[in-house]
N, C-alpha and C. Protein backbone atom coordinates (compact mmCIF):
# COMPACT_ATOMS: atom_id res chain seq x y z
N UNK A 1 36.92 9.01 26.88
CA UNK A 1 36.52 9.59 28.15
C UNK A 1 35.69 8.56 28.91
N UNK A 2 35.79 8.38 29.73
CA UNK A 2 35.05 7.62 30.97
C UNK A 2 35.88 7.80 32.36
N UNK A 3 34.48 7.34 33.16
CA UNK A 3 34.25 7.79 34.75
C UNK A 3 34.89 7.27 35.22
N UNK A 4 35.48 6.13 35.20
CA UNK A 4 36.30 5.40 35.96
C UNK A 4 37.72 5.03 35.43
N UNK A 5 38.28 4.51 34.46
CA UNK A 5 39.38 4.36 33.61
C UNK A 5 40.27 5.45 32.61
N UNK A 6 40.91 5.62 33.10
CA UNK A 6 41.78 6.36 32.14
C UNK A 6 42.34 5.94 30.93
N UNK A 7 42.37 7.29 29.74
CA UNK A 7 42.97 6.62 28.13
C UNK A 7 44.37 6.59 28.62
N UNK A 8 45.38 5.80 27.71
CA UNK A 8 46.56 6.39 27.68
C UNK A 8 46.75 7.77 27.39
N UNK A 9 46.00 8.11 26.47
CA UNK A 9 46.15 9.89 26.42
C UNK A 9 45.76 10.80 27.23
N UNK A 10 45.04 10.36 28.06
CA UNK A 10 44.52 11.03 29.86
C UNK A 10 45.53 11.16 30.48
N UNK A 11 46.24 9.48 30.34
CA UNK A 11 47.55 9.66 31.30
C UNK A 11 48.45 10.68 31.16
N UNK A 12 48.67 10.56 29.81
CA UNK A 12 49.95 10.89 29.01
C UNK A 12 49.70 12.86 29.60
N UNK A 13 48.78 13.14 29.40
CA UNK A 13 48.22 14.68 29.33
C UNK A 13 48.13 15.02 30.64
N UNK A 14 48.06 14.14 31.55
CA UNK A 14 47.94 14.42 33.14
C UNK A 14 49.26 14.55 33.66
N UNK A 15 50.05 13.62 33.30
CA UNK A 15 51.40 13.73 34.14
C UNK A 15 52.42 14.93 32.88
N UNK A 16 51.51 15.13 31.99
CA UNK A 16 52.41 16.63 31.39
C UNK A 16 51.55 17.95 32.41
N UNK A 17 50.71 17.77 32.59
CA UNK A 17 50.15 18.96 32.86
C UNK A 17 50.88 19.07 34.63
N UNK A 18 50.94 18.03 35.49
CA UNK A 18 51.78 17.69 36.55
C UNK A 18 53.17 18.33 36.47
N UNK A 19 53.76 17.75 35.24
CA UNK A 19 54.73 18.55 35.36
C UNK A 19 55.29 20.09 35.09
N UNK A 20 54.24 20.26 34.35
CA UNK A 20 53.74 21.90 34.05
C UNK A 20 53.88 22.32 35.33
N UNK A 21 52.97 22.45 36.28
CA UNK A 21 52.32 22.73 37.42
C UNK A 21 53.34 22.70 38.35
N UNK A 22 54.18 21.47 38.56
CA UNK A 22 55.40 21.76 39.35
C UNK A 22 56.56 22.62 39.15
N UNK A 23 56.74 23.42 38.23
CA UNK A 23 57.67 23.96 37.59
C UNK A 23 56.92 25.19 38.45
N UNK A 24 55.57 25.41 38.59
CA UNK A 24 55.76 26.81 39.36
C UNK A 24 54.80 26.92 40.96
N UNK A 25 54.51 25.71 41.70
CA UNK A 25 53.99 25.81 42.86
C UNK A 25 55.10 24.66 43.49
N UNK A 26 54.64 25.07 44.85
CA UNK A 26 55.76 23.68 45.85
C UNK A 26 54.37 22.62 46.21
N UNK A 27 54.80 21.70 46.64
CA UNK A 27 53.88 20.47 47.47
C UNK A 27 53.66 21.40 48.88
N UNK A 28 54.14 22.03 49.19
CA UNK A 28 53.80 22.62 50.45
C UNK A 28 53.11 23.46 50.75
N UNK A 29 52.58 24.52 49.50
CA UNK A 29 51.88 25.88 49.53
C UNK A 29 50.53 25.59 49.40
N UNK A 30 49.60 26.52 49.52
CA UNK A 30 48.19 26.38 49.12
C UNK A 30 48.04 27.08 48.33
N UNK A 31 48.12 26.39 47.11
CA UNK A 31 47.61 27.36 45.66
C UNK A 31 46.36 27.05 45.31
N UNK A 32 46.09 27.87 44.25
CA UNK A 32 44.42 27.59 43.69
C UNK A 32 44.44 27.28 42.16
N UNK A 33 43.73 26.79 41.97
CA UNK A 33 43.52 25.98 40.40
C UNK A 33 41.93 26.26 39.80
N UNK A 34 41.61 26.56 38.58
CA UNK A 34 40.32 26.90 37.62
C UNK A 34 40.32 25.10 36.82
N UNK A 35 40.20 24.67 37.04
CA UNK A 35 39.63 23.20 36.21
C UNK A 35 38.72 23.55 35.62
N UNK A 36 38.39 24.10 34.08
CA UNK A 36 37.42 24.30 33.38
C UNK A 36 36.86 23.15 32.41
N UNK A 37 35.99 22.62 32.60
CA UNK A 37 35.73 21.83 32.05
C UNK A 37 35.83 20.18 32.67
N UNK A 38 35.47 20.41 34.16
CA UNK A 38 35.78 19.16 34.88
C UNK A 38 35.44 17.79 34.31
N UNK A 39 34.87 17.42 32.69
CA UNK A 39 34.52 16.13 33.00
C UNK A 39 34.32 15.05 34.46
N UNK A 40 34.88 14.10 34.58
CA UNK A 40 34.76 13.57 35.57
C UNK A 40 35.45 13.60 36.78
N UNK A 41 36.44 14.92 36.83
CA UNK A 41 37.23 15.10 37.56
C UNK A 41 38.62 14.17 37.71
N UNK A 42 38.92 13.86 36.47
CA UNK A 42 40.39 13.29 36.59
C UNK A 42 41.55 13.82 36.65
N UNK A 43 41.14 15.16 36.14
CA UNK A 43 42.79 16.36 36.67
C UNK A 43 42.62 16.69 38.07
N UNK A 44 41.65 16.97 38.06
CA UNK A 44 41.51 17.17 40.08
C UNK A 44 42.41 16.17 41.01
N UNK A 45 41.81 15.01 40.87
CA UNK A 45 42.21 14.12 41.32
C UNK A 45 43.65 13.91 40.89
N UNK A 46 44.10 14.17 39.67
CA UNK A 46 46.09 13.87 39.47
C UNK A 46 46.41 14.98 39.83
N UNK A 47 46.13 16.26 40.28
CA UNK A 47 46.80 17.17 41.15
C UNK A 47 46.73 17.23 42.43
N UNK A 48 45.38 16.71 42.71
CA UNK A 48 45.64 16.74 44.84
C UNK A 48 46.12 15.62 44.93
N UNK A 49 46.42 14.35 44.13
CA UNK A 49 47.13 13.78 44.37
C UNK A 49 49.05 13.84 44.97
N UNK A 50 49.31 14.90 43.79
CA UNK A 50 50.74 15.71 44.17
C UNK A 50 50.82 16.62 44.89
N UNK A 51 49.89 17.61 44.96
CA UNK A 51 49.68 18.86 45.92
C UNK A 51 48.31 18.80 46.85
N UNK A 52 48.26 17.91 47.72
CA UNK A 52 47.11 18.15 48.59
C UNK A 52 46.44 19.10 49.58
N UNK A 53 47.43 20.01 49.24
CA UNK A 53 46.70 21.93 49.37
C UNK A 53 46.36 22.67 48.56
N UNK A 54 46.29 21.83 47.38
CA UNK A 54 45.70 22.67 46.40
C UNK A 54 44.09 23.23 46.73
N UNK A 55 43.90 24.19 46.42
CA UNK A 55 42.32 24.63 46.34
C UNK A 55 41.54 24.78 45.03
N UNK A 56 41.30 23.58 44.71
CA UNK A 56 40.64 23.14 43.14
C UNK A 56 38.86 24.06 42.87
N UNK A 57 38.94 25.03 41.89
CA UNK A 57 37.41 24.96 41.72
C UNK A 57 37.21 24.35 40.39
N UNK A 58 35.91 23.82 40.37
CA UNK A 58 35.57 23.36 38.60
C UNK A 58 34.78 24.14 38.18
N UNK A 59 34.49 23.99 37.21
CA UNK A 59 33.49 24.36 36.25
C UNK A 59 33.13 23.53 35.01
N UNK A 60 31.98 23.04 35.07
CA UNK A 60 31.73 22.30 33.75
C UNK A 60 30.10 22.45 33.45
N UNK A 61 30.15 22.12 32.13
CA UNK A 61 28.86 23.16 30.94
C UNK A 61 27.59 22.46 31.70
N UNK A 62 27.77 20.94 31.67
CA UNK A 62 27.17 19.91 31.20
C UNK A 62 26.58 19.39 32.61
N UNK A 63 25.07 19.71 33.45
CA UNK A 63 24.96 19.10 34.69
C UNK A 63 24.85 17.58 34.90
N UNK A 64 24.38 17.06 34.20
CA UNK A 64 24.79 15.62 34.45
C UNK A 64 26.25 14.90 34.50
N UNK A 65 26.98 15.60 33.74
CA UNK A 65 28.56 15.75 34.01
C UNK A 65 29.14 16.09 35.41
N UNK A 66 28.70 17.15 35.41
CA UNK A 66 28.96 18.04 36.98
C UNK A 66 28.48 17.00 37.76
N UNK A 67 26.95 16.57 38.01
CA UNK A 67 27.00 15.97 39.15
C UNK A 67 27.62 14.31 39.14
N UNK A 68 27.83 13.65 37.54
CA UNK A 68 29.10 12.53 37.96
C UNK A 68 30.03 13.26 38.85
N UNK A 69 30.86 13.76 38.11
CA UNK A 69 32.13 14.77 38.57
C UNK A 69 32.04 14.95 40.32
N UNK A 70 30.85 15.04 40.69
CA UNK A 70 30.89 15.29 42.20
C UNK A 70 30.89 14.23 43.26
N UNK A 71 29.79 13.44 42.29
CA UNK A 71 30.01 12.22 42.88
C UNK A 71 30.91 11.62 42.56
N UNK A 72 32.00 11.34 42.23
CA UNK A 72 33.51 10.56 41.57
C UNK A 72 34.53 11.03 42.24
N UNK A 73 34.55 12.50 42.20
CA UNK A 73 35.86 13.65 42.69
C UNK A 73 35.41 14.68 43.67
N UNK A 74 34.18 14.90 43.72
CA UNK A 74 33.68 16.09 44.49
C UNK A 74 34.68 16.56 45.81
N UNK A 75 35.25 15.48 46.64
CA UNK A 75 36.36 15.82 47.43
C UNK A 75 37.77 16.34 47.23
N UNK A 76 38.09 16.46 46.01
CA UNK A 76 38.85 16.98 45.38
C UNK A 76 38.74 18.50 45.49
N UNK A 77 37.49 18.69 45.17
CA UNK A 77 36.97 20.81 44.62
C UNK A 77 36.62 21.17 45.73
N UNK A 78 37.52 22.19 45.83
CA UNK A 78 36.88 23.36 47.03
C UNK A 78 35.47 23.71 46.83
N UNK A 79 35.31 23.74 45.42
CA UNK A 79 33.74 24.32 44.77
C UNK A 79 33.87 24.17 43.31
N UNK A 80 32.45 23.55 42.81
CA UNK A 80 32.39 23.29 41.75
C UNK A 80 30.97 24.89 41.07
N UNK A 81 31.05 24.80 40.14
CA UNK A 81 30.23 25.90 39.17
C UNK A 81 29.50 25.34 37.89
N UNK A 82 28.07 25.01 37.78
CA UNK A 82 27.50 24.59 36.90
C UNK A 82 27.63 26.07 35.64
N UNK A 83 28.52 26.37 34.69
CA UNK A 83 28.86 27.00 33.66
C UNK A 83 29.31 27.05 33.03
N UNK A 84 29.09 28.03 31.64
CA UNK A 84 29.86 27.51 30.29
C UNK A 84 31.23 28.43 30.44
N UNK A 85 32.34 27.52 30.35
CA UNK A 85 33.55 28.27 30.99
C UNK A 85 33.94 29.56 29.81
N UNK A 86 33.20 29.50 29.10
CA UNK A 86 33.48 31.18 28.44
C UNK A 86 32.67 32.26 29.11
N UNK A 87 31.25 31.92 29.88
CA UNK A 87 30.73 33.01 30.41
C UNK A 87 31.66 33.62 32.16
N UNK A 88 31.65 31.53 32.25
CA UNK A 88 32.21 32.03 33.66
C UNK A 88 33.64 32.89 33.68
N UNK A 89 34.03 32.79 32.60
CA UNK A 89 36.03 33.55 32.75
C UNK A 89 35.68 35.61 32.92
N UNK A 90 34.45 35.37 32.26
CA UNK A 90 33.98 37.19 31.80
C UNK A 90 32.49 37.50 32.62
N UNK A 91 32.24 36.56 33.44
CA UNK A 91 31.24 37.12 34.36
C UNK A 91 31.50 37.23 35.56
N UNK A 92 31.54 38.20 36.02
CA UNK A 92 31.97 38.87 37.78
C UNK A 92 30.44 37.91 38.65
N UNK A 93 29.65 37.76 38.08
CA UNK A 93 29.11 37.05 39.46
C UNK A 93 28.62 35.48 38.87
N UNK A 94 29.56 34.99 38.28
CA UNK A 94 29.79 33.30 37.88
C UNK A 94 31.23 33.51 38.69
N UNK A 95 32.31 34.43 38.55
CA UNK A 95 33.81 34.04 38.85
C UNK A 95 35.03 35.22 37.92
N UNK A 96 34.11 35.46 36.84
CA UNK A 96 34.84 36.29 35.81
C UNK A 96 35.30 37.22 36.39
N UNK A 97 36.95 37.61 36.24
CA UNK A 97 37.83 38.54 36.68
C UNK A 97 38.60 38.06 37.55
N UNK A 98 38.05 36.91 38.10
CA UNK A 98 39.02 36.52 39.47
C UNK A 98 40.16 35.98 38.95
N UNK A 99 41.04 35.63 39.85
CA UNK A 99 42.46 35.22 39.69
C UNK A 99 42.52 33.50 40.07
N UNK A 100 43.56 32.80 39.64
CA UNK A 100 43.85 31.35 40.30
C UNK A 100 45.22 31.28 39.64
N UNK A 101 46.43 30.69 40.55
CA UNK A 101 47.31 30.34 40.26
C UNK A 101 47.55 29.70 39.26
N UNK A 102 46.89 28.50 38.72
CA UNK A 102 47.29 27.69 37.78
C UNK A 102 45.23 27.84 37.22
N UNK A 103 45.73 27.97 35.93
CA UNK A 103 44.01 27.20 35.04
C UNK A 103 44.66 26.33 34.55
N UNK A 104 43.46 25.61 34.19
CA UNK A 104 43.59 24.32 33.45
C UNK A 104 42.49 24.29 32.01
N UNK A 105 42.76 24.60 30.95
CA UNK A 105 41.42 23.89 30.18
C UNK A 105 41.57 23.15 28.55
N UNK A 106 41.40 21.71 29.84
CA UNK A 106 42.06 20.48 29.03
C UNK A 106 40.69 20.14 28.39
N UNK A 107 41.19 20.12 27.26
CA UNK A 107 40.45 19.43 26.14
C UNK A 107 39.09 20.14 25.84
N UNK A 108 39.17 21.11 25.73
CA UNK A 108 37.65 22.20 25.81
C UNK A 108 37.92 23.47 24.71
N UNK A 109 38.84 23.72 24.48
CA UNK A 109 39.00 24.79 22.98
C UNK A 109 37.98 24.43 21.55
N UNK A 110 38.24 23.02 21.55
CA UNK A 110 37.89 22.73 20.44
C UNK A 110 36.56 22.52 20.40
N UNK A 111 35.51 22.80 21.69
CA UNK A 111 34.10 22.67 21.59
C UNK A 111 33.32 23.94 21.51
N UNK A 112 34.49 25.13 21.43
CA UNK A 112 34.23 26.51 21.17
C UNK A 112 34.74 26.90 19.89
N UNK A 113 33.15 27.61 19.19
CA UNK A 113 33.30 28.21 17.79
C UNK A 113 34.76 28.53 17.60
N UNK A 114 35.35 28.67 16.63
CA UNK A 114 36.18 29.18 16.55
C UNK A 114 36.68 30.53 16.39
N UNK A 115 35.50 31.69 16.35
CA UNK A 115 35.46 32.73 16.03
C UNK A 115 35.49 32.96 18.05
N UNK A 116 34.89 32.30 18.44
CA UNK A 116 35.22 32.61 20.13
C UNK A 116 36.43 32.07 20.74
N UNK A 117 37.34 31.45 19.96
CA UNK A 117 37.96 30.44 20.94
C UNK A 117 39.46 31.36 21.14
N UNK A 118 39.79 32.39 20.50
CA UNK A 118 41.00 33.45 20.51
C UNK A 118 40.63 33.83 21.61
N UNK A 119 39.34 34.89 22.07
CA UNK A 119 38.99 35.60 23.24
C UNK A 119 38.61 34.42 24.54
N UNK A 120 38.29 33.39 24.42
CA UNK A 120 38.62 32.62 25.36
C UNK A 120 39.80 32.53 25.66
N UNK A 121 40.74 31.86 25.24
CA UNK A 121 42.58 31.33 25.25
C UNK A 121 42.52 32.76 25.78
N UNK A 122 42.63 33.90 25.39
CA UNK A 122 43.11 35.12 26.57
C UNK A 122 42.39 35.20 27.15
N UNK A 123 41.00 34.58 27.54
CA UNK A 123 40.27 34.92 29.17
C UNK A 123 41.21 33.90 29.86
N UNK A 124 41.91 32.96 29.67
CA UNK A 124 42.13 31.90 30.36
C UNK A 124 43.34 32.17 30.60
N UNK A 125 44.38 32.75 29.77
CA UNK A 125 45.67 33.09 30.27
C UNK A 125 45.37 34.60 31.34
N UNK A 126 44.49 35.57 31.21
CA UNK A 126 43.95 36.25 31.88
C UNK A 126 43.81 35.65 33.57
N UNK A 127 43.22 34.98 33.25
CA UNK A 127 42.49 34.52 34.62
C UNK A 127 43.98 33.67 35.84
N UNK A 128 45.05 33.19 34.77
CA UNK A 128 46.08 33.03 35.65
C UNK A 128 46.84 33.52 35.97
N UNK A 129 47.53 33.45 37.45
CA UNK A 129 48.54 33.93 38.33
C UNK A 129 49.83 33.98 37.48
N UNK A 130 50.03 32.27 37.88
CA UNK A 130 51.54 31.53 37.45
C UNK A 130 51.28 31.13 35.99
N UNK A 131 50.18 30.29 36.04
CA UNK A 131 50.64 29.30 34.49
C UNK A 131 48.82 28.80 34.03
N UNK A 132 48.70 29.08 32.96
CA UNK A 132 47.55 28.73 31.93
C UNK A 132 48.35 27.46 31.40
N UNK A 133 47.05 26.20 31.35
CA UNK A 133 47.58 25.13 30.42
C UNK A 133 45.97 24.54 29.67
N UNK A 134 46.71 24.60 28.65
CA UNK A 134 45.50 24.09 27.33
C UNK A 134 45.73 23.06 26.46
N UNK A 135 44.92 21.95 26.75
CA UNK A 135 45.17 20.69 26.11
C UNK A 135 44.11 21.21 24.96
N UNK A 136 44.45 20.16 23.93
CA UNK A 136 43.51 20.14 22.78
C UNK A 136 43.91 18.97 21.77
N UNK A 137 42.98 18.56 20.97
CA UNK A 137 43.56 17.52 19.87
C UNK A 137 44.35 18.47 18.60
N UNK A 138 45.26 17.86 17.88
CA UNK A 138 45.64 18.88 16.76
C UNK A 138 44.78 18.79 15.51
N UNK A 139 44.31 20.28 15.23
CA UNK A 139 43.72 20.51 14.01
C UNK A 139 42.31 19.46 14.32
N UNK A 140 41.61 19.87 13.53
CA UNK A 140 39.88 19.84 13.66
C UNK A 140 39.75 18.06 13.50
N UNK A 141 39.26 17.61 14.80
CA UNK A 141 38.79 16.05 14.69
C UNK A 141 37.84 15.97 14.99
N UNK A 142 36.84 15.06 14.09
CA UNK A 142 35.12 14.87 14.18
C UNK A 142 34.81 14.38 15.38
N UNK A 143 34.33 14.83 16.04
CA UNK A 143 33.25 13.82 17.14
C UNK A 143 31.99 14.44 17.44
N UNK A 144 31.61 13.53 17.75
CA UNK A 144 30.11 14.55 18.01
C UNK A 144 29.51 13.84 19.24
N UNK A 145 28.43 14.52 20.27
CA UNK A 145 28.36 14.57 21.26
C UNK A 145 28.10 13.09 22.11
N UNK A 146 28.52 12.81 23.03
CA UNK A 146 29.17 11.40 23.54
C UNK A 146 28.76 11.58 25.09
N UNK A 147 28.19 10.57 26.11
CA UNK A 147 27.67 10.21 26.91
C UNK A 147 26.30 11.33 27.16
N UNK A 148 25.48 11.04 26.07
CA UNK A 148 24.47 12.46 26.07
C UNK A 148 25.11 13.96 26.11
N UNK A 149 26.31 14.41 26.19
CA UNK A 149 26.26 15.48 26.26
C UNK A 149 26.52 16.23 25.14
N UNK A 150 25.96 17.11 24.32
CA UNK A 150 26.02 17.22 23.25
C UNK A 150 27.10 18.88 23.44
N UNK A 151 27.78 18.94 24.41
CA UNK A 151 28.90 20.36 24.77
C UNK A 151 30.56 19.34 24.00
N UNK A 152 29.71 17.99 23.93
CA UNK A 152 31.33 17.24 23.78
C UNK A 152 31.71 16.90 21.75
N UNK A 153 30.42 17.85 21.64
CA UNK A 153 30.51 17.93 19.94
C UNK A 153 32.19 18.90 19.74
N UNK A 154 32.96 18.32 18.71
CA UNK A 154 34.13 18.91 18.46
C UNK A 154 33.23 19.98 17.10
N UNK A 155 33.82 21.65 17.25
CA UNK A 155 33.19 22.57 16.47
C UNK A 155 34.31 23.40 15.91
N UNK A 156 35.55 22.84 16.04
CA UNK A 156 36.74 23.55 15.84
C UNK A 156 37.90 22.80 16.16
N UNK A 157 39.12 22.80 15.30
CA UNK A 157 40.50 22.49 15.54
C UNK A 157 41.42 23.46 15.66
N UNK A 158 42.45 23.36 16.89
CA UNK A 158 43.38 24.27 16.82
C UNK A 158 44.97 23.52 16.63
N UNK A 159 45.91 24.20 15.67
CA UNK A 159 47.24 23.54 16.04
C UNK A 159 48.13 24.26 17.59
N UNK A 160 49.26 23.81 17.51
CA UNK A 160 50.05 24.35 18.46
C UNK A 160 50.67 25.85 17.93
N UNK A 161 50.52 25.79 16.85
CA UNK A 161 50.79 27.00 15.82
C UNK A 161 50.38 28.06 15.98
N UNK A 162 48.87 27.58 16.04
CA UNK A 162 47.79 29.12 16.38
C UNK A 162 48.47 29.42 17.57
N UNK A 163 48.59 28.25 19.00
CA UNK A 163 47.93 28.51 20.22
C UNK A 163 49.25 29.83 19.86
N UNK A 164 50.66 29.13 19.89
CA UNK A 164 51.77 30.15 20.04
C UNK A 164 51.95 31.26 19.11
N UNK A 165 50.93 31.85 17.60
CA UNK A 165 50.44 33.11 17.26
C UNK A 165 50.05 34.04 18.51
N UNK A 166 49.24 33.08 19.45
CA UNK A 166 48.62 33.84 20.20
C UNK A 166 49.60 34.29 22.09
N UNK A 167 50.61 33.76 21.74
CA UNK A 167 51.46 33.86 22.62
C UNK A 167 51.62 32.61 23.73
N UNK A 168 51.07 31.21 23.20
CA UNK A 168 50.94 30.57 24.38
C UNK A 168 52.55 29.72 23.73
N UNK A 169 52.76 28.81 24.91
CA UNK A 169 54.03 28.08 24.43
C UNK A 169 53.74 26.17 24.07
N UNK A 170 54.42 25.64 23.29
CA UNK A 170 54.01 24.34 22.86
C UNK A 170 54.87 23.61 23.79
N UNK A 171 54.43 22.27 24.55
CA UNK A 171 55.46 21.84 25.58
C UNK A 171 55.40 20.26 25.00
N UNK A 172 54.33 19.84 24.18
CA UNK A 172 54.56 18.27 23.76
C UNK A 172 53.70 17.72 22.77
N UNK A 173 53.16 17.44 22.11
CA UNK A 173 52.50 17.09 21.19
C UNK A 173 52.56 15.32 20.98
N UNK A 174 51.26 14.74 21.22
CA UNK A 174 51.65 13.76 21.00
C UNK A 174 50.78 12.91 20.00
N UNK A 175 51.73 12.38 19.13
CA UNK A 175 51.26 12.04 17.35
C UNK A 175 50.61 11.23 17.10
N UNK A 176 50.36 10.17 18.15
CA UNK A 176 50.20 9.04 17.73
C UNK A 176 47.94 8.36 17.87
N UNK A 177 47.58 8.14 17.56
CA UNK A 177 45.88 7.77 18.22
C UNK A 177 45.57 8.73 17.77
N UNK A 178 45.08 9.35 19.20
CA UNK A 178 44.34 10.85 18.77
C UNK A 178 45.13 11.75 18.98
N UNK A 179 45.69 12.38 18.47
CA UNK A 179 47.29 13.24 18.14
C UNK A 179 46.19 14.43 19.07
N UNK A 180 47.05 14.83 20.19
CA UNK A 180 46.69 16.11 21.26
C UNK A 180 48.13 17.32 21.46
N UNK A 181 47.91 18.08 21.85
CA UNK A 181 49.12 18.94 21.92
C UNK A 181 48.79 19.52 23.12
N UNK A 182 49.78 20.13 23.79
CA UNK A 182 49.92 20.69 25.50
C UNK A 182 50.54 22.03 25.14
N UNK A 183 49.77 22.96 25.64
CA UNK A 183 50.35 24.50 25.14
C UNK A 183 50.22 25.10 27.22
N UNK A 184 51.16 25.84 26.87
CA UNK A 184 51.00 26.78 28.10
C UNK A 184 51.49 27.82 28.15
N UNK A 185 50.80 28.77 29.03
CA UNK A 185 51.25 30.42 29.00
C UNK A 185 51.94 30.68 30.60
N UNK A 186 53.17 30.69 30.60
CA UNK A 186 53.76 30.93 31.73
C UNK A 186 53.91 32.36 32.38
N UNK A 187 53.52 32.42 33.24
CA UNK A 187 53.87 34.23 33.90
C UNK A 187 54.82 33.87 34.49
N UNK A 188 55.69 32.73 34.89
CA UNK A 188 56.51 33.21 35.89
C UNK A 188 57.98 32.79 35.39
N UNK A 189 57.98 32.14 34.19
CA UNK A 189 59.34 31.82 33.26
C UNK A 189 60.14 31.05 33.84
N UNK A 190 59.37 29.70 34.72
CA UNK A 190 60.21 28.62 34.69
C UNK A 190 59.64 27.78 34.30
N UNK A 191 58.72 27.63 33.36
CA UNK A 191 58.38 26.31 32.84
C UNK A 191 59.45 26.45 31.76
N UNK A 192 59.64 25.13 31.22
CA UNK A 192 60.88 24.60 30.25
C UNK A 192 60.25 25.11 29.01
């Protein structure tokens, strides 16, 4: 992770989640997007890049995060939300209940207990219109908390296995470094 450079696995996870995303909005519409977990705002930025009507909000745990994130991407978010995206999905006056076309919450499962992280994955397919997408590494990888923020401690592994127990769908998995997997819950049954 860093503010300025992308991993290959950033890439790799951005232009899957891109193509997720096109499978159910046009370049022409104004849809809305949940970015949970904005790190530095690099999905923001690879989606208004393709859809520059998108209406991006974030949310991330971590305020020194948030305010990189604003200063880096802030033109990206319609509005950003200093919160922990499990309160905000189930609190009516953080955001909880509302709707957004597409969520996003890349790389953030695995920093939730695991006894919470089932009722999250359905706040999050909950919370979308068209399409929920959930990045994650496969199965439980050590890290522990990294540019001071100690929300970036890994406290849980999920496979693609669980996600689709739980009804989500597996779209790519990739094996190699830090082996990540791309799950998504489609409402509208044209993602592949």
């Amino acid at each position: 992770m860093s503010r300025t450079k992308l991993s290959r696995r950033q890439v790799w996870r951005m232009a899957l989640q891109n193509q997720l995303i096109g499978q159910v909005v046009t370049r022409e519409e104004a849809w809305t997007m949940l970015d949970l977990g904005t790190e530095f705002g690099h999905s923001a930025r690879a989606v208004k890049a393709e859809w520059p009507k998108a209406r991006i909000t974030g949310v991330e745990v971590h305020a020194p995060t948030l305010e990189a994130c604003c200063k880096d991407a802030g033109e990206h978010y319609r509005e950003t939300v200093l919160a922990d995206a499990r309160e905000f999905l189930w609190r009516p006056d953080l955001g909880g209940q509302k709707k957004w076309d597409v969520v996003l919450a890349a790389e953030i499962v695995e920093h939730i207990p695991k006894e919470d992280g089932a009722k999250f994955l359905g706040n999050v397919a909950d919370a979308a219109r068209r399409l929920a997408i959930v990045t994650s590494p496969i199965g439980y990888q050590p890290q522990g908390p990294i540019y001071d923020n100690p929300h970036q401690e890994h406290v849980s592994g999920w496979t693609p296995e669980e996600l689709e127990a739980l009804g989500w769908k597996t779209h790519a998995v990739l094996p190699q470094g830090f082996a990540l997997f791309v799950s998504y819950f489609d409402k509208t049954g044209r993602c592949p």
